[in-house]
Protein backbone atom coordinates (compact mmCIF):
# COMPACT_ATOMS: atom_id res chain seq x y z
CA UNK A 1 0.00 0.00 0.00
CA UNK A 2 1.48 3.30 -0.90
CA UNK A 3 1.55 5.92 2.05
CA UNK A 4 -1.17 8.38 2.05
CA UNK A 5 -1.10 11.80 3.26
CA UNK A 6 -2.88 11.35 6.76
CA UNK A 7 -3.44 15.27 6.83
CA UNK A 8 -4.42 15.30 3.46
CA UNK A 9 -7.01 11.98 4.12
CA UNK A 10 -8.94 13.54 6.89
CA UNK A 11 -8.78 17.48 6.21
CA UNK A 12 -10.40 16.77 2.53
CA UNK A 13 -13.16 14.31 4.67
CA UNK A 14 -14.12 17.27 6.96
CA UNK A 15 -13.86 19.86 4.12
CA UNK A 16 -16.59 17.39 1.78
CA UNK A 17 -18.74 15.80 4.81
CA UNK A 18 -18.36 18.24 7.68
CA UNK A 19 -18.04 17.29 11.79
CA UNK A 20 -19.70 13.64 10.50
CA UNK A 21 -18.89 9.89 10.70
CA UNK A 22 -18.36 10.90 6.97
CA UNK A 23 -16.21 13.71 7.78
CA UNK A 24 -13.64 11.62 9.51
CA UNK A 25 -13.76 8.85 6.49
CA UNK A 26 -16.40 6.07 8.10
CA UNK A 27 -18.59 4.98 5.93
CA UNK A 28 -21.87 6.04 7.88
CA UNK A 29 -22.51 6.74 11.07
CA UNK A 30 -23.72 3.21 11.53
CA UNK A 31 -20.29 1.36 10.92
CA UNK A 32 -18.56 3.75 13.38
CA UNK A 33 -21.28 3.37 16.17
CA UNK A 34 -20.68 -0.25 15.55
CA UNK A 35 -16.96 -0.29 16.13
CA UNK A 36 -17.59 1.60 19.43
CA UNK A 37 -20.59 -1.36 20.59
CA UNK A 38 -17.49 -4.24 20.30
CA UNK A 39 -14.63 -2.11 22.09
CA UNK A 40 -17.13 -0.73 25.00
CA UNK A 41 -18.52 -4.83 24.76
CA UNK A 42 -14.70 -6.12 25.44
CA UNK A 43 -13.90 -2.98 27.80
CA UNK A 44 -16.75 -2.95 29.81
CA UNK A 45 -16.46 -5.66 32.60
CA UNK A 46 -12.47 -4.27 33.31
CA UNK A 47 -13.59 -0.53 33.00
CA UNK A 48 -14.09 1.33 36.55
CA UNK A 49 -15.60 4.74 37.02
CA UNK A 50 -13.07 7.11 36.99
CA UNK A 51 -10.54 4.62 34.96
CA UNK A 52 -8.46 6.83 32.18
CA UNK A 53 -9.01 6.13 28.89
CA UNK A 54 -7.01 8.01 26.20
CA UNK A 55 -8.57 7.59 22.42
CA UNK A 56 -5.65 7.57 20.48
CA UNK A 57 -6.77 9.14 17.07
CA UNK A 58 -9.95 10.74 18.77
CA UNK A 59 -10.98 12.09 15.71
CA UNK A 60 -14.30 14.73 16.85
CA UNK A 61 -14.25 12.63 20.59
CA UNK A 62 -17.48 10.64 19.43
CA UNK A 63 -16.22 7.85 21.72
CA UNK A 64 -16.11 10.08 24.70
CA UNK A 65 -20.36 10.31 24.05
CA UNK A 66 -20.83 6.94 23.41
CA UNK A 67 -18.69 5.64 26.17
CA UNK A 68 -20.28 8.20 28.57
CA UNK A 69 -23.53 7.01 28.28
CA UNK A 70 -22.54 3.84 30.38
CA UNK A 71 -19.75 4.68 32.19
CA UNK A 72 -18.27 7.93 34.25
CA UNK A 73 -14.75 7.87 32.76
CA UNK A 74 -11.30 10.36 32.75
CA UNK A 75 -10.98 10.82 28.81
CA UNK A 76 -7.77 12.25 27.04
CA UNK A 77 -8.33 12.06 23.26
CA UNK A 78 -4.82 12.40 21.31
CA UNK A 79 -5.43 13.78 17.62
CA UNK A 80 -3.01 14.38 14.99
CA UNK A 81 -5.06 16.52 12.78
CA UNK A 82 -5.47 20.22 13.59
CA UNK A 83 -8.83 20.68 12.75
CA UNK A 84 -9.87 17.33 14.44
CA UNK A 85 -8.85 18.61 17.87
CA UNK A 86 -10.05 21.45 18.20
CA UNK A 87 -13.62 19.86 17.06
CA UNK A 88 -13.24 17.70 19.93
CA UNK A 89 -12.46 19.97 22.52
CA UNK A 90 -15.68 22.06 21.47
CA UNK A 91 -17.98 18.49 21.41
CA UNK A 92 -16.54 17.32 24.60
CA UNK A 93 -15.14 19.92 26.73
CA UNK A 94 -12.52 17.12 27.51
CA UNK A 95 -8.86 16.77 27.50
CA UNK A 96 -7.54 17.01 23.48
CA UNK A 97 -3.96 17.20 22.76
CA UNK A 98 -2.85 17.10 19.43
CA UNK A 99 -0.23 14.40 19.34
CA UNK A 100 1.40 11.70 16.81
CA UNK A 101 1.34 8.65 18.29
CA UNK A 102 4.28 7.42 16.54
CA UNK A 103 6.87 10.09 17.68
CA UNK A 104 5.33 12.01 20.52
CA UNK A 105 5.12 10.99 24.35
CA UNK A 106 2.63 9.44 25.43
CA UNK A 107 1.02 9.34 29.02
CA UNK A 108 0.37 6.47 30.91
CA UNK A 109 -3.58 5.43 31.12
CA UNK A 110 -5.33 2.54 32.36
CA UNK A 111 -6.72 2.18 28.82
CA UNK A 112 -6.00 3.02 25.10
CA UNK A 113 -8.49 2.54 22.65
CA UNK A 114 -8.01 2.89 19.14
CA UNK A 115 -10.91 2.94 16.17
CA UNK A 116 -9.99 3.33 12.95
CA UNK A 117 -7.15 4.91 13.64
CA UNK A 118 -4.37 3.00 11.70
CA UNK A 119 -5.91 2.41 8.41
CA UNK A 120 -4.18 4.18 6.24
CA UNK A 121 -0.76 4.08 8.27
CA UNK A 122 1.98 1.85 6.59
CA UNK A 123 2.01 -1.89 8.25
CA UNK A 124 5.37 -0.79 9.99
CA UNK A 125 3.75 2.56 11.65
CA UNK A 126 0.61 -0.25 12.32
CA UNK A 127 2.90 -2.08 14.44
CA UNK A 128 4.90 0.87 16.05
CA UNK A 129 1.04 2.35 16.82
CA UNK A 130 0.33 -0.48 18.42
CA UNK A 131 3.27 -1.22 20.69
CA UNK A 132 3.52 2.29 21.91
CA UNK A 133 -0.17 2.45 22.76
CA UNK A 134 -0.06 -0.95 24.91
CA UNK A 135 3.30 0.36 26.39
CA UNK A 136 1.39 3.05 27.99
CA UNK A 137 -1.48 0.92 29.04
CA UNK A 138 -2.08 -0.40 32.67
CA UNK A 139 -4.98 -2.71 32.31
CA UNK A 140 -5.04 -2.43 28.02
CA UNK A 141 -5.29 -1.40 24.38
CA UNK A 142 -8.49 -2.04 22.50
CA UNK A 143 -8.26 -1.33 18.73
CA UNK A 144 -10.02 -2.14 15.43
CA UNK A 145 -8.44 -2.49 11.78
CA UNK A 146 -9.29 -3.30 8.60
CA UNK A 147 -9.86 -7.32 7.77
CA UNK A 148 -8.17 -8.95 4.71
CA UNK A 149 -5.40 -9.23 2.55
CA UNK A 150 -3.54 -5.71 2.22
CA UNK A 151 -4.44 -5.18 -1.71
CA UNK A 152 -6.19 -1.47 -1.06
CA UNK A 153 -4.33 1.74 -2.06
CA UNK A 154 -6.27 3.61 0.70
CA UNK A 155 -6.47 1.30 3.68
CA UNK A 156 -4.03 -0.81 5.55
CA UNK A 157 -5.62 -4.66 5.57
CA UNK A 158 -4.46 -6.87 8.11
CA UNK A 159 -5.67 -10.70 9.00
CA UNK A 160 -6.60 -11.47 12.65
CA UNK A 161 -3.98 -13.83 12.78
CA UNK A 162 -1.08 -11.37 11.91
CA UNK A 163 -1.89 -9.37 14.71
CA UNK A 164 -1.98 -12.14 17.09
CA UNK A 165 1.37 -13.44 16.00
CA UNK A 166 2.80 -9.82 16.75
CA UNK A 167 1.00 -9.36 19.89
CA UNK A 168 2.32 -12.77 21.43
CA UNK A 169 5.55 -10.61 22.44
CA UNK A 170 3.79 -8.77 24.87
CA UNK A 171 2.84 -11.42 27.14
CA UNK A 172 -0.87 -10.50 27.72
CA UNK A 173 -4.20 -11.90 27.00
CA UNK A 174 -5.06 -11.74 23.22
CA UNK A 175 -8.77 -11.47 22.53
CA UNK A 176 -10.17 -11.01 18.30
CA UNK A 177 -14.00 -10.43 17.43
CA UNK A 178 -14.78 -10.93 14.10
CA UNK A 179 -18.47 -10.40 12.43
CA UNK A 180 -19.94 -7.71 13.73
CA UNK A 181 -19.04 -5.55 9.82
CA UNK A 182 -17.50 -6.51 6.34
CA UNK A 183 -13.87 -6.30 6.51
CA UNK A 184 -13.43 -5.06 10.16
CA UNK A 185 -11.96 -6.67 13.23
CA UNK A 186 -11.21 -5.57 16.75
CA UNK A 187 -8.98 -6.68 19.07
CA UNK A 188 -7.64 -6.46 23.29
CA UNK A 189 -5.08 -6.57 24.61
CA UNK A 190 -4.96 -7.47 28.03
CA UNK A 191 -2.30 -6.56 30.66
């Protein structure tokens, strides 16, 4: 997959579909409410009041809303994209720090979640994402990607499998869902 300007991606997104699911490149609102349902689903019975969660890739902070709904939670949302964070700040009134990932420090949390937030890095920058994120976690890192081979010149495929096999290095409880949308998958980690 060649690499795409992330800026680029997401700024012409917002520009075309405004503050939307659309707007940050989902396909409709359903498929990202979706993604949310399986990480809160995996998350939920570890999750305390009060826990720390930091959304790595926060996009507008629509997690913080759903997530709120069930649970009273310390959210930190790190964005990359200008625009993005100060969206966020103004939807949630919550901590947003604009913030790459793969080069910035990162602050320890009890949990990082992650929703489509590495398809359209390279599979390198995939991996990097991930290990940094679940370096900084205390109880976990929840994340989705795109399911199948990696033939897309947009989005960064990956097989459940491949993940597992790079996750085993960490030593923690490896758990895939698979199903719940076309081409998606989620995964925990588990400290």
């Amino acid at each position: 997959m060649p690499r795409i300007d992330n800026d680029r991606f997401y700024k012409n997104a917002l520009k075309k579909h405004g503050a939307t699911a659309k707007g940050l490149n989902w396909y409709d609102d359903y498929s990202q409410i979706r993604r949310f349902e399986v990480i809160f689903a995996l998350l939920e019975e570890d999750l305390y009041d009060d826990d720390t969660i930091i959304d790595a890739g926060c996009g507008f902070g629509d997690f913080y809303h759903y997530v709120s709904q069930y649970r009273q939670i310390d959210y930190i949302g790190y964005e990359i994209v200008t625009e993005n964070v100060a969206i966020a700040r103004e939807r949630t009134g919550q901590k947003i720090v604009r913030k790459d990932i793969l080069t910035d420090p990162l602050e320890e949390a009890d949990f990082y979640i992650a929703s489509g937030s590495m398809n359209i890095l390279s599979r390198f920058e995939t991996y990097l994402f991930i290990e940094r994120c679940f370096e900084h976690s205390r109880k976990g890192f929840l994340f989705n990607l795109p399911y199948g081979k990696d033939e897309s010149r947009s989005f960064n495929y990956f097989l459940p499998q491949e993940i597992k096999h790079f996750c085993k290095k960490f030593g923690c409880e490896i758990i895939t869902r698979t199903g719940y949308l076309p081409n998606d998958f989620t995964v925990c980690l588990k400290v």
